[in-house]
PDB file of N, CA and C in Angstrom:
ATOM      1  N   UNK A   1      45.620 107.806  32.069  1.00  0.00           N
ATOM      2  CA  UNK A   1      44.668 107.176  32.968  1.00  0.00           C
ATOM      3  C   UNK A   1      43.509 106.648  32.134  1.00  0.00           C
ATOM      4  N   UNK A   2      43.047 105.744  32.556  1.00  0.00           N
ATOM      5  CA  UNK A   2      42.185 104.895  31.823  1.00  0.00           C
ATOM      6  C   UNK A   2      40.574 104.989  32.866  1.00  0.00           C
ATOM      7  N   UNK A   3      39.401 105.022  31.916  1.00  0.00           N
ATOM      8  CA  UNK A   3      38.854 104.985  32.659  1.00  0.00           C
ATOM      9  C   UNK A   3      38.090 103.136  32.810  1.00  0.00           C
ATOM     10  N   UNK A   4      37.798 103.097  34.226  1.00  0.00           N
ATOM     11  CA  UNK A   4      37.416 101.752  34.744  1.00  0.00           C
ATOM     12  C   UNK A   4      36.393 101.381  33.956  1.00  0.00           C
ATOM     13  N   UNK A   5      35.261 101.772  33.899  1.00  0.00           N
ATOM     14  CA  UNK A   5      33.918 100.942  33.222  1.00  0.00           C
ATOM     15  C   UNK A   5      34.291 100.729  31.480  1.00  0.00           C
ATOM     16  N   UNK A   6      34.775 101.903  30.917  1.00  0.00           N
ATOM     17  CA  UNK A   6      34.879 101.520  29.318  1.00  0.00           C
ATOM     18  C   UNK A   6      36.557 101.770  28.832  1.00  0.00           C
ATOM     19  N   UNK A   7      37.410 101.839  30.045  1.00  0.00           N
ATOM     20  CA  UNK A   7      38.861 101.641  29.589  1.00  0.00           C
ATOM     21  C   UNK A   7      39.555 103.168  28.256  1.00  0.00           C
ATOM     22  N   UNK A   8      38.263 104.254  28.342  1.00  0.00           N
ATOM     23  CA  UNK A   8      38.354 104.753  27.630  1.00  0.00           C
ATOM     24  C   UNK A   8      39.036 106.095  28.082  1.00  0.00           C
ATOM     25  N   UNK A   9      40.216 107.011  27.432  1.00  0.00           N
ATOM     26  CA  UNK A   9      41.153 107.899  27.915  1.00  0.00           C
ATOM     27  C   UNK A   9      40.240 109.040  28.859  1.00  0.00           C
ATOM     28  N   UNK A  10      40.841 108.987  29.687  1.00  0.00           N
ATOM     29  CA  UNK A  10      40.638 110.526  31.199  1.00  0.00           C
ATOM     30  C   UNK A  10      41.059 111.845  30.716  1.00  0.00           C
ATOM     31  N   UNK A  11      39.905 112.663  31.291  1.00  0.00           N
ATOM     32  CA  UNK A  11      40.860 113.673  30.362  1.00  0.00           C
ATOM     33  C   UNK A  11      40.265 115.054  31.730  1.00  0.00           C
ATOM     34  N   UNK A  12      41.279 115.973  32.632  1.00  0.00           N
ATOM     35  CA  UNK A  12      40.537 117.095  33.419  1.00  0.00           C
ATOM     36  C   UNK A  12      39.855 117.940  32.845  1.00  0.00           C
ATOM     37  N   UNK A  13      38.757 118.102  34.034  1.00  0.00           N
ATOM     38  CA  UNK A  13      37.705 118.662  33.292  1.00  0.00           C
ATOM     39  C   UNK A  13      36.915 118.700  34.535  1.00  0.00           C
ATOM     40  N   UNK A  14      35.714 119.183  34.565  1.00  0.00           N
ATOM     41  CA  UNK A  14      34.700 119.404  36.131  1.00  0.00           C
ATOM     42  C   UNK A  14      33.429 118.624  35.667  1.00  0.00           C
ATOM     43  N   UNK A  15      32.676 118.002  36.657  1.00  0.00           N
ATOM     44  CA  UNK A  15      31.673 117.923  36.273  1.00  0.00           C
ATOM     45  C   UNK A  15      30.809 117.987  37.734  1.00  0.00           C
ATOM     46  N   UNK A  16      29.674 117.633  37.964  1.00  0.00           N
ATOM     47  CA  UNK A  16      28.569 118.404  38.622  1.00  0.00           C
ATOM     48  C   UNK A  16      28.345 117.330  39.717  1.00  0.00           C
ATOM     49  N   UNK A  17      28.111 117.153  40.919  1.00  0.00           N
ATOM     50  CA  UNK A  17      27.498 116.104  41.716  1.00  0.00           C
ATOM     51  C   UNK A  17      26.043 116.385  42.456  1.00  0.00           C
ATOM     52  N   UNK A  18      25.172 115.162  42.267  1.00  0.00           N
ATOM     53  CA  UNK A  18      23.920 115.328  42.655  1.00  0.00           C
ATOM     54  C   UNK A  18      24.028 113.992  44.189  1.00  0.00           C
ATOM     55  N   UNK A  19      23.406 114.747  44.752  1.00  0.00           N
ATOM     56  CA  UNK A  19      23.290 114.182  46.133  1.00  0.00           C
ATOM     57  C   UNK A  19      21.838 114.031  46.912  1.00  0.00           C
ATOM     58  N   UNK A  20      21.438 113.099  47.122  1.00  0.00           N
ATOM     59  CA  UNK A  20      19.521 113.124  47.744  1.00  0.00           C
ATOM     60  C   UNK A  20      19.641 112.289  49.148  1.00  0.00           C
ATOM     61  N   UNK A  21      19.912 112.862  50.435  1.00  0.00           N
ATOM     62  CA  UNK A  21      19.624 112.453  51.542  1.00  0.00           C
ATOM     63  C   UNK A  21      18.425 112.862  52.395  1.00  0.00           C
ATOM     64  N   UNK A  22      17.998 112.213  52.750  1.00  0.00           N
ATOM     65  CA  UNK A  22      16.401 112.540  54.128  1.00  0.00           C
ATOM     66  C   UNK A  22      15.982 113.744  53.355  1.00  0.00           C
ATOM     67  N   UNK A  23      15.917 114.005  52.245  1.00  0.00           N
ATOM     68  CA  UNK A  23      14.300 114.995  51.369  1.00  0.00           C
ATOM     69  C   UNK A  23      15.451 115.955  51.653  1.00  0.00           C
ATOM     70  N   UNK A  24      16.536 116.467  51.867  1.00  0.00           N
ATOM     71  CA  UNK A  24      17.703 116.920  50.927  1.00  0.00           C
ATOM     72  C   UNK A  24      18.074 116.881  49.772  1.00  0.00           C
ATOM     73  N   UNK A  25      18.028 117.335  48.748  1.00  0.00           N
ATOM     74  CA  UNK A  25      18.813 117.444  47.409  1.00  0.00           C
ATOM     75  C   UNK A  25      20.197 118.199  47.038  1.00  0.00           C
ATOM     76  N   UNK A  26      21.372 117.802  46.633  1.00  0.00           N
ATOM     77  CA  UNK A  26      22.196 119.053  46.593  1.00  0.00           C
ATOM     78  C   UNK A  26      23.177 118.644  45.560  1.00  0.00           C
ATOM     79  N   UNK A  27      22.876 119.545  45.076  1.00  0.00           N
ATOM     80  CA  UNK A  27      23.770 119.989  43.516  1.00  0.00           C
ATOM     81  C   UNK A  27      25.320 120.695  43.441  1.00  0.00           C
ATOM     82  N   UNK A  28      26.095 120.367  43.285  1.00  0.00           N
ATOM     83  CA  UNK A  28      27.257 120.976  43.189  1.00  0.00           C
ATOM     84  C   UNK A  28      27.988 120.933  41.818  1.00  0.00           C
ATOM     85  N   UNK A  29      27.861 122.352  40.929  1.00  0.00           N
ATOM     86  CA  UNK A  29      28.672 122.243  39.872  1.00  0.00           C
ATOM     87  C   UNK A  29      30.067 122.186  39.724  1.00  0.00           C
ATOM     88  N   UNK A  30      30.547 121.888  38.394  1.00  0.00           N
ATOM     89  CA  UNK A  30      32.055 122.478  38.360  1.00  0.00           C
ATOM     90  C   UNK A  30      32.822 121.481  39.347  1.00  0.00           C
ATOM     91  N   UNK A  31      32.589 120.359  39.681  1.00  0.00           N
ATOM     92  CA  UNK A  31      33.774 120.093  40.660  1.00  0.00           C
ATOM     93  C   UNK A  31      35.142 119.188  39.429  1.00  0.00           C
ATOM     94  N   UNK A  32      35.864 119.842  39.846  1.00  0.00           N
ATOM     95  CA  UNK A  32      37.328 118.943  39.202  1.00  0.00           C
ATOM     96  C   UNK A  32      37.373 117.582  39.005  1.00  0.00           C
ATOM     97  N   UNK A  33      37.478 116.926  38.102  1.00  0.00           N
ATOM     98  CA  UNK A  33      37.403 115.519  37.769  1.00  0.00           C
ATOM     99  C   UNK A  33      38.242 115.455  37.064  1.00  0.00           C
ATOM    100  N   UNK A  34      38.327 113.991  36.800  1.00  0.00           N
ATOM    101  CA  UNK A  34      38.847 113.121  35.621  1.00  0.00           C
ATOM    102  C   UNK A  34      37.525 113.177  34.860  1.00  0.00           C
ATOM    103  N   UNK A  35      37.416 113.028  33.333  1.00  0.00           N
ATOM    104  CA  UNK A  35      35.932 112.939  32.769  1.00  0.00           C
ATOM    105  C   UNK A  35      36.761 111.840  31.581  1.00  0.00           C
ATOM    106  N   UNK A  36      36.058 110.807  31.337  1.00  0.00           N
ATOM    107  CA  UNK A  36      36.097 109.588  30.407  1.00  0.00           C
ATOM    108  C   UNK A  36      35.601 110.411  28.905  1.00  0.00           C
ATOM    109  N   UNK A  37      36.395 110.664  28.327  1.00  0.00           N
ATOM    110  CA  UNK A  37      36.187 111.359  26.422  1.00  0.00           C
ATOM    111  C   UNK A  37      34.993 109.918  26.061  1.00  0.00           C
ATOM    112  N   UNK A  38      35.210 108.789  26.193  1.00  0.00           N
ATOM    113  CA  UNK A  38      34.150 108.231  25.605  1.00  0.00           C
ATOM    114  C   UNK A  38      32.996 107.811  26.215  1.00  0.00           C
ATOM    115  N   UNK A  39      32.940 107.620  27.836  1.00  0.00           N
ATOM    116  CA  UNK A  39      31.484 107.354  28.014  1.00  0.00           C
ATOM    117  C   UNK A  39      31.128 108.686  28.987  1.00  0.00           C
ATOM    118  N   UNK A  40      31.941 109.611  29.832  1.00  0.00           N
ATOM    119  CA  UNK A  40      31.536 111.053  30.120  1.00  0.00           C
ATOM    120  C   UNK A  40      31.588 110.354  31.807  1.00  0.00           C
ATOM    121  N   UNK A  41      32.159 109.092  32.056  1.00  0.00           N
ATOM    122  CA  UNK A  41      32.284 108.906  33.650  1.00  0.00           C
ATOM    123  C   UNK A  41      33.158 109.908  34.554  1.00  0.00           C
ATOM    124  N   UNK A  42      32.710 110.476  35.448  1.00  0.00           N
ATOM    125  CA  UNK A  42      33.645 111.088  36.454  1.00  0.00           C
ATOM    126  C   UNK A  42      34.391 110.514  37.104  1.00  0.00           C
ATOM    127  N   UNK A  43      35.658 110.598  37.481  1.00  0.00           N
ATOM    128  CA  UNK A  43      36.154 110.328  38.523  1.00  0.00           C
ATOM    129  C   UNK A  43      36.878 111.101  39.622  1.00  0.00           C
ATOM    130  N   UNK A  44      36.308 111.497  41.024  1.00  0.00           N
ATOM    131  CA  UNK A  44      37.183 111.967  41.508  1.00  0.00           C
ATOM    132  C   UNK A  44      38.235 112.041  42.427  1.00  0.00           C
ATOM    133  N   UNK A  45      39.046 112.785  42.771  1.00  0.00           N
ATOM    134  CA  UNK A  45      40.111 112.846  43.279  1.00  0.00           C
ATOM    135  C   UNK A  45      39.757 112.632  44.812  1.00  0.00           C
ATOM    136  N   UNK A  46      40.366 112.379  45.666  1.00  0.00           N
ATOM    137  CA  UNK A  46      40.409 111.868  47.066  1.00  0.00           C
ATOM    138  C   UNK A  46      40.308 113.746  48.016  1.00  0.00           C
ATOM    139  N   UNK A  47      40.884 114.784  47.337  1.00  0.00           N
ATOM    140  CA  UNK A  47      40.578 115.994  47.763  1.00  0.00           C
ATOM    141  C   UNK A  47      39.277 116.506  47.712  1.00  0.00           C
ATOM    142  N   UNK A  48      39.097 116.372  46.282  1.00  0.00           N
ATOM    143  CA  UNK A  48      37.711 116.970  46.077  1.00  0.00           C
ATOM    144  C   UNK A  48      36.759 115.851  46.616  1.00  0.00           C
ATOM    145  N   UNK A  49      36.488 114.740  47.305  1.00  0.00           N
ATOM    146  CA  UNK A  49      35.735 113.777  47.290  1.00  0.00           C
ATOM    147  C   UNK A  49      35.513 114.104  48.885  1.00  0.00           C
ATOM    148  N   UNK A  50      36.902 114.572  49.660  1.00  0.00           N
ATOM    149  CA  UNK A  50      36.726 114.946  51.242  1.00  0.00           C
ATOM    150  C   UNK A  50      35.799 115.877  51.554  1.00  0.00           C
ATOM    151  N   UNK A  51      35.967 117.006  50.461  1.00  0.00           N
ATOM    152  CA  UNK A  51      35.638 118.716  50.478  1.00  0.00           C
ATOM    153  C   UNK A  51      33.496 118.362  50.086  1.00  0.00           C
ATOM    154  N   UNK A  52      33.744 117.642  49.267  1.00  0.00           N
ATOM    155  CA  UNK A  52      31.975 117.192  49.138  1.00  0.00           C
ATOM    156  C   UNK A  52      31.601 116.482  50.407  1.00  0.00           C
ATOM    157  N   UNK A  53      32.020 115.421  51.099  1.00  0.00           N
ATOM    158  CA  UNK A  53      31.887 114.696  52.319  1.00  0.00           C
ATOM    159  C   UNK A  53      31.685 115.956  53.559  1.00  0.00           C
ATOM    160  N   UNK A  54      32.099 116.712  53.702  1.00  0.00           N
ATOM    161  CA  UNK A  54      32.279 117.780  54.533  1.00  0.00           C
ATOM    162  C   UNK A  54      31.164 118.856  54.531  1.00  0.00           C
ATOM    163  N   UNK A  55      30.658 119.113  53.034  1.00  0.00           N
ATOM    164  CA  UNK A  55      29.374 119.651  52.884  1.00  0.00           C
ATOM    165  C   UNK A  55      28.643 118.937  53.232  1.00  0.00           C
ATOM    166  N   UNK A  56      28.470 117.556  52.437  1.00  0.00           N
ATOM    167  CA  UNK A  56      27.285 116.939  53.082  1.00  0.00           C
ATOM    168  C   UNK A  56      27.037 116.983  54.389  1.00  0.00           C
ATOM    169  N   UNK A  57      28.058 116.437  55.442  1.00  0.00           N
ATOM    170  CA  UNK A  57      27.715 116.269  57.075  1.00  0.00           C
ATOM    171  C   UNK A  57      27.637 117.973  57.265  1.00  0.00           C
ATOM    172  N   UNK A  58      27.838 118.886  57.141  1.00  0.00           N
ATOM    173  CA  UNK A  58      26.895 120.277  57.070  1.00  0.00           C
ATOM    174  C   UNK A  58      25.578 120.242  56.901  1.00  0.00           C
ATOM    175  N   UNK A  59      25.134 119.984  55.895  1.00  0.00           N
ATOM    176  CA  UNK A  59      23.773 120.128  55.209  1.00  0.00           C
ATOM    177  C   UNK A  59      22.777 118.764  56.195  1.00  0.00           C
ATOM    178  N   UNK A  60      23.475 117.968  56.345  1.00  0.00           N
ATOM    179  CA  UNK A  60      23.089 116.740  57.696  1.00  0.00           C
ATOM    180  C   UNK A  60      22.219 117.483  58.717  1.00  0.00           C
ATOM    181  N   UNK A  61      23.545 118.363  59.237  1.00  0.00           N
ATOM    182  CA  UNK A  61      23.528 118.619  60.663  1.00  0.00           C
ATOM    183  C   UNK A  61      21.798 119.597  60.748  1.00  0.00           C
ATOM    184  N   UNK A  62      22.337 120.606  59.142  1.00  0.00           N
ATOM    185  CA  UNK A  62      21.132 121.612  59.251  1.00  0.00           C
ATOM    186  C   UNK A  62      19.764 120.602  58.845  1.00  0.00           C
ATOM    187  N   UNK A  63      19.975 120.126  58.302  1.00  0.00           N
ATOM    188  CA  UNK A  63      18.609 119.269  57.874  1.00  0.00           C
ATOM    189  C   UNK A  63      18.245 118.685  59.084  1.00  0.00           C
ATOM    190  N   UNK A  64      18.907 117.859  60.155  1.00  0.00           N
ATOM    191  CA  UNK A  64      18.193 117.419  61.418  1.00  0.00           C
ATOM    192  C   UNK A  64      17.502 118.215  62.106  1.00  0.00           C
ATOM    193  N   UNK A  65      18.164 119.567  62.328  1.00  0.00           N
ATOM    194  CA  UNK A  65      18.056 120.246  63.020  1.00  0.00           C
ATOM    195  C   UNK A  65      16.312 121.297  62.898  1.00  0.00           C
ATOM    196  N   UNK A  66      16.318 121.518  61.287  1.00  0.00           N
ATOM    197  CA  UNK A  66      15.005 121.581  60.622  1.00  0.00           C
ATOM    198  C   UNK A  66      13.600 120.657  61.094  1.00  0.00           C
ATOM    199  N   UNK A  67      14.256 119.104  60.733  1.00  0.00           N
ATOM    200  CA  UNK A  67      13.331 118.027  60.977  1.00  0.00           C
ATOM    201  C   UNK A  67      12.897 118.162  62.867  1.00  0.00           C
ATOM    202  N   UNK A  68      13.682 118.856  63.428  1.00  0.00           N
ATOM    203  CA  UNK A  68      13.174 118.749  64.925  1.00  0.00           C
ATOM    204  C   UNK A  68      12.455 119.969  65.247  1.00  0.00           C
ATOM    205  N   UNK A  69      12.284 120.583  64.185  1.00  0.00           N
ATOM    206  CA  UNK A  69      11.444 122.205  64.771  1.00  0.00           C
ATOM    207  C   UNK A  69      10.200 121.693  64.083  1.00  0.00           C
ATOM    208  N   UNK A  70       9.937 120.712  63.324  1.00  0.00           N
ATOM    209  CA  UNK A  70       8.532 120.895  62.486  1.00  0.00           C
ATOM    210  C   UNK A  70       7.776 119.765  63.087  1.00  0.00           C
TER     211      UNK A  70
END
């Protein structure tokens, strides 16, 4: 597998996702990737990409829910 921006070899490996919605921040280490040996791009998989989507609309729901008590 090649990676898209520098065509440079994929190799598994985890790396970390940062996320900033409505004064939310959220960090998730370790997630499973593809990682580019020469420029360090992630890419991920359509599983792990659902399983982050799924936290986020969690962390949504609680964050609205915050914003309406204050």
């Amino acid at each position: 597998m090649k990676c898209i921006p520098c065509q440079g070899t994929m190799k598994r490996g985890k790396a970390p996702i940062h996320i900033d919605r409505d004064g939310c921040h959220i960090t998730i280490d370790n997630v499973p990737a593809w990682i580019c040996e020469q420029c360090g791009e992630p890419l991920f998989e359509e599983q792990e990409v659902e399983t982050v989507q799924d936290i986020v609309k969690a962390v949504d729901e609680k964050c609205r829910l915050l914003q309406r008590s204050a």
